[in-house]
PDB file of N, CA and C in Angstrom:
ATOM      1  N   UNK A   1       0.842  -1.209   0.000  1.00  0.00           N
ATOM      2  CA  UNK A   1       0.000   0.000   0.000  1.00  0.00           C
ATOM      3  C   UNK A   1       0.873   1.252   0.000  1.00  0.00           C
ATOM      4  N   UNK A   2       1.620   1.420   0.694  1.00  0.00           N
ATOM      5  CA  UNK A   2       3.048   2.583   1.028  1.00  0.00           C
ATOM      6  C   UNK A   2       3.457   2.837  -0.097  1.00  0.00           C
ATOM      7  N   UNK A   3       3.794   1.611  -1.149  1.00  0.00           N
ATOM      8  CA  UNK A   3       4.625   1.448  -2.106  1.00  0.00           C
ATOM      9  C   UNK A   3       3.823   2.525  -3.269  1.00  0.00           C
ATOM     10  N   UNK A   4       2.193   1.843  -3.617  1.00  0.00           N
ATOM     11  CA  UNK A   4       1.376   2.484  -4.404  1.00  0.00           C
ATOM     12  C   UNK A   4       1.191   4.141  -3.758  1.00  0.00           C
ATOM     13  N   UNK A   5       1.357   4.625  -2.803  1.00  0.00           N
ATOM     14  CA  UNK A   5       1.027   6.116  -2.937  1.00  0.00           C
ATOM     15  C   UNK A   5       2.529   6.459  -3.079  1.00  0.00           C
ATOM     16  N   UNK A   6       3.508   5.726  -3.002  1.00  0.00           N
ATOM     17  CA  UNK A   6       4.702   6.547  -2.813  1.00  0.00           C
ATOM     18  C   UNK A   6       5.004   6.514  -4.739  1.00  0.00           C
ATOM     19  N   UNK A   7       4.623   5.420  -5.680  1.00  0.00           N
ATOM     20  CA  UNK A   7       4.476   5.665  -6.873  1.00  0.00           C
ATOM     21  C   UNK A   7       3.233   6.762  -7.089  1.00  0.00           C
ATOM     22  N   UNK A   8       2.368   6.852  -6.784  1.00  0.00           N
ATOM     23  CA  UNK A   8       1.310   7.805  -7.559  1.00  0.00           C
ATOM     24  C   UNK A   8       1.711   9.131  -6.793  1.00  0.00           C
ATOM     25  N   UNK A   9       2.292   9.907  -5.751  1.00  0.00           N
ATOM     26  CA  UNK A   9       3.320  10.793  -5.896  1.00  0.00           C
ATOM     27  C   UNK A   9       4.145  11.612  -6.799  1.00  0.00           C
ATOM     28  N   UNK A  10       4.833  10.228  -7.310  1.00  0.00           N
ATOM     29  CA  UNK A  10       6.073  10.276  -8.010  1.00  0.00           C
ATOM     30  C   UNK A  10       5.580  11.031  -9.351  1.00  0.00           C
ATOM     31  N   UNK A  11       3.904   9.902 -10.016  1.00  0.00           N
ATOM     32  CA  UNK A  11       3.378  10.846 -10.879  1.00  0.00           C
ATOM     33  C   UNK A  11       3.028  11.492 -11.247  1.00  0.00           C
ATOM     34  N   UNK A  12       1.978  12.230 -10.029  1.00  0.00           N
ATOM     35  CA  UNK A  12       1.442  13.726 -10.129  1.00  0.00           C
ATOM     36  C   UNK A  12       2.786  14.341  -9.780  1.00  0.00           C
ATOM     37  N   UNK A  13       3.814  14.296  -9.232  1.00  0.00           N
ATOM     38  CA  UNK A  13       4.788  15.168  -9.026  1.00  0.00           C
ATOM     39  C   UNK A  13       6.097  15.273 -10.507  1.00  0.00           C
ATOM     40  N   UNK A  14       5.914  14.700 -11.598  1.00  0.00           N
ATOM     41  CA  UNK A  14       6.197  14.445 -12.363  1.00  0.00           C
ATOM     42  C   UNK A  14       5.067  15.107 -13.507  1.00  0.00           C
ATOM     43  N   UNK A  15       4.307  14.286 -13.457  1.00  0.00           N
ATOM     44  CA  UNK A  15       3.004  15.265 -14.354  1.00  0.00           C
ATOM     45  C   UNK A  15       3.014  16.929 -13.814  1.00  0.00           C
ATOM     46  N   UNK A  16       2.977  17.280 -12.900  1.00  0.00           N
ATOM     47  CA  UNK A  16       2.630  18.976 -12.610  1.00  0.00           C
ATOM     48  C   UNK A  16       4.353  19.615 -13.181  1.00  0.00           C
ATOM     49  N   UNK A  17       5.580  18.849 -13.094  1.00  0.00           N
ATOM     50  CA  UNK A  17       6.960  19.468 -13.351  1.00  0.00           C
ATOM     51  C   UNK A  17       6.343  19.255 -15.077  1.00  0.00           C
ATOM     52  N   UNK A  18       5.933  18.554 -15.415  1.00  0.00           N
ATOM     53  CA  UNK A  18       6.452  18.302 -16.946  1.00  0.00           C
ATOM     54  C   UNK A  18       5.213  19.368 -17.486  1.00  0.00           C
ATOM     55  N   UNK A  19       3.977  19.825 -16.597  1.00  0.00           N
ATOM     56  CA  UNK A  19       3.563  20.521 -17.102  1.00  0.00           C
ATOM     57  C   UNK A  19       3.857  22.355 -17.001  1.00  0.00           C
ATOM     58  N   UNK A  20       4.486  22.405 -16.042  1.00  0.00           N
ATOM     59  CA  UNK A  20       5.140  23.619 -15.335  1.00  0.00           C
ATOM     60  C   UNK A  20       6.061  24.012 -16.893  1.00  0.00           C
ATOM     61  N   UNK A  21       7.109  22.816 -17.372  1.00  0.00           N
ATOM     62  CA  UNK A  21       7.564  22.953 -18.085  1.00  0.00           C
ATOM     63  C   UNK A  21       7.186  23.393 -19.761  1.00  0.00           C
ATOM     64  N   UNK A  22       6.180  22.560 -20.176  1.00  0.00           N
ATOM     65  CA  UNK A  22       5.722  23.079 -20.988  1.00  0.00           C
ATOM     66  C   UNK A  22       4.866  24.525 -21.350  1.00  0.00           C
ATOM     67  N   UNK A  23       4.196  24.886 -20.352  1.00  0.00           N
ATOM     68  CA  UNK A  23       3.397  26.013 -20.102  1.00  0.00           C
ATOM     69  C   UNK A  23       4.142  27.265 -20.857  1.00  0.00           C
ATOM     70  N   UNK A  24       5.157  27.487 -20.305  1.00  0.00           N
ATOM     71  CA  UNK A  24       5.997  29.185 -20.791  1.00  0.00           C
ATOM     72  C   UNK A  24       5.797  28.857 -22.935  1.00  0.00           C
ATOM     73  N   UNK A  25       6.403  27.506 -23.139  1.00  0.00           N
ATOM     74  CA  UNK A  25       5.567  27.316 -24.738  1.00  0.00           C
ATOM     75  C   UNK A  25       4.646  28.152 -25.274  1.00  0.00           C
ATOM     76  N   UNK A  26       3.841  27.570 -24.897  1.00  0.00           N
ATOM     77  CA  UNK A  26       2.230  27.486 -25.071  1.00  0.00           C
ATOM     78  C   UNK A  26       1.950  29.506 -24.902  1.00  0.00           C
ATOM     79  N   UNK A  27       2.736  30.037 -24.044  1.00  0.00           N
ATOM     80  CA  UNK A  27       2.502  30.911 -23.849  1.00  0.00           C
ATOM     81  C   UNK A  27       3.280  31.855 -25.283  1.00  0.00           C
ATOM     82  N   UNK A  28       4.090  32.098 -25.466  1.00  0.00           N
ATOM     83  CA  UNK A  28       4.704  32.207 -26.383  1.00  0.00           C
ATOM     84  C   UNK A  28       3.990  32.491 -27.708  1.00  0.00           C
TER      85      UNK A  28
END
């Protein structure tokens, strides 16, 4: 159980950087 929130973490904290990243793009 530990294991599964400490992966789904990893992905919203991964998904929000990779979208942080793309954003200034888009803006452009």
């Amino acid at each position: 159980m530990r294991f599964l929130l400490g992966a789904l973490m990893l992905l919203v904290s991964g998904s929000a950087l990779a979208t942080i990243d793309v954003m200034p793009f888009k803006d452009e």
